[in-house]
PDB file of N, CA and C in Angstrom:
ATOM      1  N   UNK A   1      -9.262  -5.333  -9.998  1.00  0.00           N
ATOM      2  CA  UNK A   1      -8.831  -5.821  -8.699  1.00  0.00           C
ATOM      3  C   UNK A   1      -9.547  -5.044  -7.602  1.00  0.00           C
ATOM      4  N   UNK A   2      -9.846  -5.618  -6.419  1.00  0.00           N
ATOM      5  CA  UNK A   2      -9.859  -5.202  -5.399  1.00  0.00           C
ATOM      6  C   UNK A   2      -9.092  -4.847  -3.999  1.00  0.00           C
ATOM      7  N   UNK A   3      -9.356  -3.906  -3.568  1.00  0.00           N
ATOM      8  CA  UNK A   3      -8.448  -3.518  -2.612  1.00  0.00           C
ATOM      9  C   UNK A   3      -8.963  -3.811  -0.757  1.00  0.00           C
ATOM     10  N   UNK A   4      -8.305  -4.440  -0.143  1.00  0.00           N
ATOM     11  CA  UNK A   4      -8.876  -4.820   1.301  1.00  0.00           C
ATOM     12  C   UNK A   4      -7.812  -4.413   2.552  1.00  0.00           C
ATOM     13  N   UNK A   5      -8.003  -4.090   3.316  1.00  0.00           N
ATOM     14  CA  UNK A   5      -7.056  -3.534   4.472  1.00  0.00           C
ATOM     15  C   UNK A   5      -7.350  -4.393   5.503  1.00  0.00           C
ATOM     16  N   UNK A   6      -5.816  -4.638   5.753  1.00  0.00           N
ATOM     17  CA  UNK A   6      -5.921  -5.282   7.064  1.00  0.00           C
ATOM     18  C   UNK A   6      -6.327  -4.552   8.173  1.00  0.00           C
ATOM     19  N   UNK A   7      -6.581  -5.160   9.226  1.00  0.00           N
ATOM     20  CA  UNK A   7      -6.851  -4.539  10.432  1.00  0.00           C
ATOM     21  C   UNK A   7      -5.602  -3.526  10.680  1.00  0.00           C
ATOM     22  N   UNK A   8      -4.597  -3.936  10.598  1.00  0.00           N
ATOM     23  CA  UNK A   8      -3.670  -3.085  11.057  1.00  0.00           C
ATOM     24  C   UNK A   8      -2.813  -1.987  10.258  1.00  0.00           C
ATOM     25  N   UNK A   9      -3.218  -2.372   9.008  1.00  0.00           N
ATOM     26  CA  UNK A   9      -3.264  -0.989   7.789  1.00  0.00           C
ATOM     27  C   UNK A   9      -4.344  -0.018   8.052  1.00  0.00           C
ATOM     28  N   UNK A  10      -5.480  -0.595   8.924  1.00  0.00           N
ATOM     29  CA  UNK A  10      -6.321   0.680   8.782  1.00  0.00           C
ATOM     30  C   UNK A  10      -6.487   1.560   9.953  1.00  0.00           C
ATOM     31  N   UNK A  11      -5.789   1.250  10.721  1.00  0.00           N
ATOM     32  CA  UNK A  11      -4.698   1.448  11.996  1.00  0.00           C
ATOM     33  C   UNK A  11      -4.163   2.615  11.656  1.00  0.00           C
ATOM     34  N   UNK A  12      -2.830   2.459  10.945  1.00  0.00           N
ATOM     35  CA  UNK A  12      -2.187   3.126   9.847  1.00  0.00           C
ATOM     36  C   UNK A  12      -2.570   4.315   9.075  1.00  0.00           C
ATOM     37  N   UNK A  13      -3.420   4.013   8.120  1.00  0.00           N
ATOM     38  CA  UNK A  13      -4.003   4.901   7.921  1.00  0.00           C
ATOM     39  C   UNK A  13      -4.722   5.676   8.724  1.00  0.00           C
ATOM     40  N   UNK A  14      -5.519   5.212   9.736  1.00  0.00           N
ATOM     41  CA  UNK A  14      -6.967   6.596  10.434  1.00  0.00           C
ATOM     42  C   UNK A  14      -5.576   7.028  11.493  1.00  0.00           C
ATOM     43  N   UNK A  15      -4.169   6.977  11.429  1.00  0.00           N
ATOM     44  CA  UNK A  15      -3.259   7.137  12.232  1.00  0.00           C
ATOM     45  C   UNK A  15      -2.955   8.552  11.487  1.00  0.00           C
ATOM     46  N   UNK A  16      -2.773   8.577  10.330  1.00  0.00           N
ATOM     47  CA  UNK A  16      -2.110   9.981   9.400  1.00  0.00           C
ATOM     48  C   UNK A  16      -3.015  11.277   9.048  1.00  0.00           C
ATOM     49  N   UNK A  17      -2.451  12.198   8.917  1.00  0.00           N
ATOM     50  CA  UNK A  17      -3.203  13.489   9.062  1.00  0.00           C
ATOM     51  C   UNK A  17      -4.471  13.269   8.194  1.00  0.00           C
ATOM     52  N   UNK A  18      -5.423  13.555   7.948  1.00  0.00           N
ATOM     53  CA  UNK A  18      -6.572  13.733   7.292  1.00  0.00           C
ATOM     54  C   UNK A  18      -6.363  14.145   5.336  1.00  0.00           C
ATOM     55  N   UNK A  19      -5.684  15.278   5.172  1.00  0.00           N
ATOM     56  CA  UNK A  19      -5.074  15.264   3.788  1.00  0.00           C
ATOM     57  C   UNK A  19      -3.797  14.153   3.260  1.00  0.00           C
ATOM     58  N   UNK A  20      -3.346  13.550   4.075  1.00  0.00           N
ATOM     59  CA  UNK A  20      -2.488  12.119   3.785  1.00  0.00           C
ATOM     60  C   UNK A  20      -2.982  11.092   3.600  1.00  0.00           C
ATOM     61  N   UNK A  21      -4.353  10.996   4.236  1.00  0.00           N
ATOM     62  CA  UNK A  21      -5.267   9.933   4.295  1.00  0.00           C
ATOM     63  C   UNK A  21      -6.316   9.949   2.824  1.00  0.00           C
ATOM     64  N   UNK A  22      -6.519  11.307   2.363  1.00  0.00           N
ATOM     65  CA  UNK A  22      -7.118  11.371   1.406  1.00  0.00           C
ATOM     66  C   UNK A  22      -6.176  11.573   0.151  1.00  0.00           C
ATOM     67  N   UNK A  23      -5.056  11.502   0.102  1.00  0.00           N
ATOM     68  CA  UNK A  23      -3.993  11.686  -1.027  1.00  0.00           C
ATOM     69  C   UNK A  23      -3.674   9.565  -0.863  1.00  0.00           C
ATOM     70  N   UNK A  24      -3.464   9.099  -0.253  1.00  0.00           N
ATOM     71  CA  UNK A  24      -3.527   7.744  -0.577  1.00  0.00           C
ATOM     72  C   UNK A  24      -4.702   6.985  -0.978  1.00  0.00           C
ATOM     73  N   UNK A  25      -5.961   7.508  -0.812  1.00  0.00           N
ATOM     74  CA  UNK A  25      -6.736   6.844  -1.121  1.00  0.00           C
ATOM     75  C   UNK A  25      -7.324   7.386  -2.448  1.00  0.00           C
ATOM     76  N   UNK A  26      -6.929   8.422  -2.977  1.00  0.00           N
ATOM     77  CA  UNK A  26      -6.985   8.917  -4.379  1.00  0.00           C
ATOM     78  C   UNK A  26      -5.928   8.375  -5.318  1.00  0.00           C
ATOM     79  N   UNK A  27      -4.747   7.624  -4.677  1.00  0.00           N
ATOM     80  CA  UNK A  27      -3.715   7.164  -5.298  1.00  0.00           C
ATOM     81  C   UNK A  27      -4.174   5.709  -5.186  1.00  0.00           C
ATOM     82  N   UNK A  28      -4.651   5.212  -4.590  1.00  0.00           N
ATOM     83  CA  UNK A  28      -4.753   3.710  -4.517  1.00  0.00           C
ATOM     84  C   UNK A  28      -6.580   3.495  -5.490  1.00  0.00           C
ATOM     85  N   UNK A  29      -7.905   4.399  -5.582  1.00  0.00           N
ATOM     86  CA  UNK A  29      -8.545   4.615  -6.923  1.00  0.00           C
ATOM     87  C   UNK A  29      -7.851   4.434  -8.233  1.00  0.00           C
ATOM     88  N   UNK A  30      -6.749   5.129  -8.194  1.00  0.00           N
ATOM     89  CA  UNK A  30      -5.942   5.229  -9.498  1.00  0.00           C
ATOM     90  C   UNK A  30      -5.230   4.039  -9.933  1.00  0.00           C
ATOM     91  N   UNK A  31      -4.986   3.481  -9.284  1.00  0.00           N
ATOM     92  CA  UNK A  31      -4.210   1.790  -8.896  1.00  0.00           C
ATOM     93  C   UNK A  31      -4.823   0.916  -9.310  1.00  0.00           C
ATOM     94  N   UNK A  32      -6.339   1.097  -9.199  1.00  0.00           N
ATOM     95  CA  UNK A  32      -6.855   0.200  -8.978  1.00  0.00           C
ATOM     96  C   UNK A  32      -8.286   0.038 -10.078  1.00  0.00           C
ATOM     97  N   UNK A  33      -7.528   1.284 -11.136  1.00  0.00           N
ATOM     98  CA  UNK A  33      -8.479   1.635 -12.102  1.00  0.00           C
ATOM     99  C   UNK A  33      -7.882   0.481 -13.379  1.00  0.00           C
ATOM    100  N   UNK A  34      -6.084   0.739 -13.351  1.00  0.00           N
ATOM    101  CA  UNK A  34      -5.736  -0.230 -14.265  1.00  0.00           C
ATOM    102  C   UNK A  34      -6.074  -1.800 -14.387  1.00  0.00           C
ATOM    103  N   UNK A  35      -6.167  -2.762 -15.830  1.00  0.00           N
ATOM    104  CA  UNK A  35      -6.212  -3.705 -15.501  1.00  0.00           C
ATOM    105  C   UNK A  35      -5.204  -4.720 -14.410  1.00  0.00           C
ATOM    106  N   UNK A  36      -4.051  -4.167 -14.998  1.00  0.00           N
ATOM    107  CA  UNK A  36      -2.820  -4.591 -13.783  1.00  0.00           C
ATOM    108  C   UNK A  36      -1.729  -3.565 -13.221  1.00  0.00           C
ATOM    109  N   UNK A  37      -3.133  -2.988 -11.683  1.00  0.00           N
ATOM    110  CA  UNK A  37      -2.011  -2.534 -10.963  1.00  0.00           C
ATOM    111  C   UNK A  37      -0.854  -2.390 -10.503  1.00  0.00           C
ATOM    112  N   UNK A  38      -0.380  -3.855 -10.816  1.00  0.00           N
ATOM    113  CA  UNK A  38       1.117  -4.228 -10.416  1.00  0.00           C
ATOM    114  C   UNK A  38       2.215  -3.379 -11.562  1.00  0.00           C
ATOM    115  N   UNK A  39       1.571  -3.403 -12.654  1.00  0.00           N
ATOM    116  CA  UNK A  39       2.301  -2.138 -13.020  1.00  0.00           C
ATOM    117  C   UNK A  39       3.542  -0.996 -12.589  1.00  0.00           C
ATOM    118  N   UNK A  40       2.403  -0.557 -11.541  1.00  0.00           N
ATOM    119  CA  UNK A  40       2.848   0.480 -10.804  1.00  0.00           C
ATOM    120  C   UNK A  40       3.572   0.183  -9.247  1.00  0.00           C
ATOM    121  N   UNK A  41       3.594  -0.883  -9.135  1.00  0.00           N
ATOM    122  CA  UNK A  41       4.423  -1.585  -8.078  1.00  0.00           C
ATOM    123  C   UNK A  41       5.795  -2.067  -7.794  1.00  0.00           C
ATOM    124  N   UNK A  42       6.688  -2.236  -7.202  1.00  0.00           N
ATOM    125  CA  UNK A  42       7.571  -2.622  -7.140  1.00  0.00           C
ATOM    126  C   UNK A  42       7.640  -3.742  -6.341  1.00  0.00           C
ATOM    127  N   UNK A  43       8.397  -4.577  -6.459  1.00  0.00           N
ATOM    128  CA  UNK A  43       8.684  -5.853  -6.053  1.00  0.00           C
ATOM    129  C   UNK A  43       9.884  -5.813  -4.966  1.00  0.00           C
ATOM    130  N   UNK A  44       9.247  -6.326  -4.006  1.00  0.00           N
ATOM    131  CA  UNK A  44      10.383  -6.424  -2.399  1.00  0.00           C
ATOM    132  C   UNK A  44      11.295  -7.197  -2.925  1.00  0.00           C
ATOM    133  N   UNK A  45      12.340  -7.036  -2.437  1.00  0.00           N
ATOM    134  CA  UNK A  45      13.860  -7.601  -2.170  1.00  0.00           C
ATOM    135  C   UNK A  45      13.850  -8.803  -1.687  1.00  0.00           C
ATOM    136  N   UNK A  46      13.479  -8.493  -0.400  1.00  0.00           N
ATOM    137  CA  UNK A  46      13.381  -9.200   0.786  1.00  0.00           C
ATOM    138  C   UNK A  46      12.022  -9.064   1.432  1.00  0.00           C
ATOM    139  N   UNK A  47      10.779  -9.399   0.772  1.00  0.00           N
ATOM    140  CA  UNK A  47       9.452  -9.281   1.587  1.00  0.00           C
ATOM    141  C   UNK A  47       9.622  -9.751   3.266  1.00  0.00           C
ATOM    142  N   UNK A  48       9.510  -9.185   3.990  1.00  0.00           N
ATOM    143  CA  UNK A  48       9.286  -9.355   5.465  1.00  0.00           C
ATOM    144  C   UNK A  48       8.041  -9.460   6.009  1.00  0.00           C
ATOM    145  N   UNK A  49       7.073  -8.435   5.000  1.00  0.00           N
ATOM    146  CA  UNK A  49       5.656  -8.627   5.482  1.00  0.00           C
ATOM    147  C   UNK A  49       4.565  -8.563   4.057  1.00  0.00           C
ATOM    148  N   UNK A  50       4.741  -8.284   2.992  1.00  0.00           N
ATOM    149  CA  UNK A  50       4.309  -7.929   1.389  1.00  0.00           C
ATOM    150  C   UNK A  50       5.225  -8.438   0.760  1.00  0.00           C
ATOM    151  N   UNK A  51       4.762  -8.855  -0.357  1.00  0.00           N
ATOM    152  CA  UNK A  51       5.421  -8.993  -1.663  1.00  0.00           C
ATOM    153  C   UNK A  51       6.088  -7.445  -2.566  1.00  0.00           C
ATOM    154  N   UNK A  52       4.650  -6.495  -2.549  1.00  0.00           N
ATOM    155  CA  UNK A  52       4.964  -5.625  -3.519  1.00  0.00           C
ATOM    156  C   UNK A  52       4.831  -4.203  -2.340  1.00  0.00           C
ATOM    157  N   UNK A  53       5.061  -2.952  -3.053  1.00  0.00           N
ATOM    158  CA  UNK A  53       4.780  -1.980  -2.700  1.00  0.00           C
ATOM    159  C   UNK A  53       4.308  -1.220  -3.348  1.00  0.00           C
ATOM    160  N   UNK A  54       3.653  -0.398  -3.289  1.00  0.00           N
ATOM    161  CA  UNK A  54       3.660   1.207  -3.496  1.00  0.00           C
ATOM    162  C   UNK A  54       3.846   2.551  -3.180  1.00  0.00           C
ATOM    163  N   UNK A  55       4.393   3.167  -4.018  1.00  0.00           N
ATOM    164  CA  UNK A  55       4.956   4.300  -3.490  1.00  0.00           C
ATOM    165  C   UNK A  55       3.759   5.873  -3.877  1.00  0.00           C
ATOM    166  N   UNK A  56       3.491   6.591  -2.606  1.00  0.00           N
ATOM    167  CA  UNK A  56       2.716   7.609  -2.519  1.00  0.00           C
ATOM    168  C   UNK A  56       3.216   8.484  -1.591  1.00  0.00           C
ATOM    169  N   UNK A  57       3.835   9.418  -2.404  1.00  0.00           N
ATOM    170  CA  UNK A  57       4.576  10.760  -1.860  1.00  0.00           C
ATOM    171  C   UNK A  57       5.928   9.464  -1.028  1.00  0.00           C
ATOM    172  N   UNK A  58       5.549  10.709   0.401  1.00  0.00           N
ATOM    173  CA  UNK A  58       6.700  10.077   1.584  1.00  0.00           C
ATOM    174  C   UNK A  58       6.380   8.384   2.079  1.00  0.00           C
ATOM    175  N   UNK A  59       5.145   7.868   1.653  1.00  0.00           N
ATOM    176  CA  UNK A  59       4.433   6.808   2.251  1.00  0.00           C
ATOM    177  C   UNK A  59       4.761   5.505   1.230  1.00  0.00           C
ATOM    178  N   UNK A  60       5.113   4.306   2.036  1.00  0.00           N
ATOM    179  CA  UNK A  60       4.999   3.188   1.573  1.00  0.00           C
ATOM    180  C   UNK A  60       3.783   2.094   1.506  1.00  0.00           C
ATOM    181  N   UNK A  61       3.169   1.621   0.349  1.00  0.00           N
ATOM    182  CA  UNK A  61       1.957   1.183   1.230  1.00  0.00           C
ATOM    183  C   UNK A  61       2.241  -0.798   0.244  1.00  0.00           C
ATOM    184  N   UNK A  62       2.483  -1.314   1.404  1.00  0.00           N
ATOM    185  CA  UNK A  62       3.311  -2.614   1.606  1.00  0.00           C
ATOM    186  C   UNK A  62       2.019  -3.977   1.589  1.00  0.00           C
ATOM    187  N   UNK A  63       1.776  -4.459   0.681  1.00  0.00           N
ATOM    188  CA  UNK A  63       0.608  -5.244   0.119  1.00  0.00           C
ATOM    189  C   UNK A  63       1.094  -6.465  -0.377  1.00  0.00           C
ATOM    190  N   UNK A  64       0.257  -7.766  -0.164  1.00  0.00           N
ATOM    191  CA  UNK A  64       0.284  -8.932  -1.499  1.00  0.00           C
ATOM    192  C   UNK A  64      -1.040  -9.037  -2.194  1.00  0.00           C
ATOM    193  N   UNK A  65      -0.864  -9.858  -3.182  1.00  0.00           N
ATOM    194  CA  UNK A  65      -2.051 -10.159  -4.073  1.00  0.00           C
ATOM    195  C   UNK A  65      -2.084 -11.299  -4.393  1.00  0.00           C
ATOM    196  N   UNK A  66      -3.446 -11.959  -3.737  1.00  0.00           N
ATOM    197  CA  UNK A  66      -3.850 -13.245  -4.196  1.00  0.00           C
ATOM    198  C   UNK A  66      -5.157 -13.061  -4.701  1.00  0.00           C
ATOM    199  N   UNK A  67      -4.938 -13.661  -5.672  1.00  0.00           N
ATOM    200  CA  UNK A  67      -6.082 -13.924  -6.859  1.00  0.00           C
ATOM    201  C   UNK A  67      -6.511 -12.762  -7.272  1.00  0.00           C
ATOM    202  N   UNK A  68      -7.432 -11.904  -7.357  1.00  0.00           N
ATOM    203  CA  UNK A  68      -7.536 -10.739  -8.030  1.00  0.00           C
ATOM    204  C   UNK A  68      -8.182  -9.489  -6.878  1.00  0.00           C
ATOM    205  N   UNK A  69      -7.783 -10.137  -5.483  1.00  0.00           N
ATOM    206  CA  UNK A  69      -7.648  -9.094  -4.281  1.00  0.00           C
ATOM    207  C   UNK A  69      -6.091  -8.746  -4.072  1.00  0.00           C
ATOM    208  N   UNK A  70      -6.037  -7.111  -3.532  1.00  0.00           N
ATOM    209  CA  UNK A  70      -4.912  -6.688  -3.037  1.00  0.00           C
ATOM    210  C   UNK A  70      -5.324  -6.650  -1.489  1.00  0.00           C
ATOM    211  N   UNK A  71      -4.286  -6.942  -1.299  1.00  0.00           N
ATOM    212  CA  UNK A  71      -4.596  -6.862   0.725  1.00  0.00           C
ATOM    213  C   UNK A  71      -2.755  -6.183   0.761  1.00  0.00           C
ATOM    214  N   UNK A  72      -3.507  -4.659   1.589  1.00  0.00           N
ATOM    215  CA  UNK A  72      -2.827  -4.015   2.049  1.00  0.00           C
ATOM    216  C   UNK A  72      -2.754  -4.102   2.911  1.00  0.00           C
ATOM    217  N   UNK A  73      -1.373  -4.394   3.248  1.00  0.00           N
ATOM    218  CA  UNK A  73      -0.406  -4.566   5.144  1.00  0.00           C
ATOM    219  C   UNK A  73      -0.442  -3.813   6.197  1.00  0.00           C
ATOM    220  N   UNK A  74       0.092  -2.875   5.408  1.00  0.00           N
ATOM    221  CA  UNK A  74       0.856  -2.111   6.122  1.00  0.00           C
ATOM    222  C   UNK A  74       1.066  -0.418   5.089  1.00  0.00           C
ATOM    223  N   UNK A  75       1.359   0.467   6.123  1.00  0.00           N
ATOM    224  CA  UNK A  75       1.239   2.155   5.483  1.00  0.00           C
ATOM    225  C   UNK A  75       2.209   2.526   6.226  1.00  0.00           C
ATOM    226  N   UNK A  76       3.301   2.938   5.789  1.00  0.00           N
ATOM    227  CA  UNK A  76       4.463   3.568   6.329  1.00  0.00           C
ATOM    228  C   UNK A  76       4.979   4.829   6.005  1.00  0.00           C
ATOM    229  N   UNK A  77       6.018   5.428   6.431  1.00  0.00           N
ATOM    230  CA  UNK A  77       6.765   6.535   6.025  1.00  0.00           C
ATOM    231  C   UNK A  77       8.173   5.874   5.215  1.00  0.00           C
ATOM    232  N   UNK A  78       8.690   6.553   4.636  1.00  0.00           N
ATOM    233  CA  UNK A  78       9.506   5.568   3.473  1.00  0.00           C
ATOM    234  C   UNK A  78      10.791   5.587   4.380  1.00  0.00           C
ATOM    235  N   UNK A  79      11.224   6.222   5.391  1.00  0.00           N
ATOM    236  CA  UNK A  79      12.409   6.089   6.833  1.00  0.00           C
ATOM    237  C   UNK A  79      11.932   4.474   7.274  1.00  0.00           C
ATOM    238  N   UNK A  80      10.575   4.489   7.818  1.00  0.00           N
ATOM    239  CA  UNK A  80      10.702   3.548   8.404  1.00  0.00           C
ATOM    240  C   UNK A  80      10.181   2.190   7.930  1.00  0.00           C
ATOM    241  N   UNK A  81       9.661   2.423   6.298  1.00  0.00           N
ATOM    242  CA  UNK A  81       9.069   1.147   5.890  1.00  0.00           C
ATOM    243  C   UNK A  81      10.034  -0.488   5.491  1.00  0.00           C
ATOM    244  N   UNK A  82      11.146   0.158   5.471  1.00  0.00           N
ATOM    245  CA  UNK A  82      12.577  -0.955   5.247  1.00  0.00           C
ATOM    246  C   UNK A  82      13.465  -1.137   6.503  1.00  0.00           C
ATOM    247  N   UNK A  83      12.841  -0.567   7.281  1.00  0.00           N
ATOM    248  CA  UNK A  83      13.758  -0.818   8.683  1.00  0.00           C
ATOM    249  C   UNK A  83      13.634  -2.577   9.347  1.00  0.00           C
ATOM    250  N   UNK A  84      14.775  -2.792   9.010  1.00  0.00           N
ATOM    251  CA  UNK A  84      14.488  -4.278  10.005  1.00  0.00           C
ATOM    252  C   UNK A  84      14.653  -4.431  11.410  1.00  0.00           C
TER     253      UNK A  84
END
C-alpha cells in the first residue's frame, strides 16, 4: 500500500515538534511494510472524517483506504482526536 497526505494532514504534521514528526513517520514505514496494514488499525465507531485509525504514542492518525492507497486525514492528539 501506499501512503498519501492530505493537504491538511500535512498541516498537522509540519505542525508537531520535529522528534514527533519523525516517530510517526517511522511508525507509518512500519505500517506500511505489512501486506495488510489494516491489521494494525482500528475501525471508527462513528467515522466523522476516516474510516480507520492509528494509534502512535499520544497521536491519532485518522485515514481511509481506497483501493490499495491510504490517504491520511488528519494527525491528532488522542484528547482531541474524538472530540465532536
Amino acid at each position: 500500500m501506499k501512503i498519501h497526505f492530505t493537504q491538511r494532514a500535512s498541516e498537522h504534521l509540519k505542525a508537531l515538534p520535529h522528534e514527533t514528526q519523525k516517530r510517526i513517520a517511522k511508525k507509518m514505514r512500519f505500517y506500511v511494510f505489512y501486506e495488510d496494514p489494516l491489521q494494525f488499525a482500528e475501525h471508527l465507531v462513528e467515522p466523522r472524517e476516516g474510516e480507520y485509525r492509528f494509534r502512535v504514542g499520544d497521536y491519532r492518525i485518522i485515514f481511509d483506504v481506497i483501493g490499495d492507497k491510504i490517504f491520511i486525514l488528519a494527525i491528532r492528539k488522542r484528547d482531541k482526536a474524538y472530540r465532536r
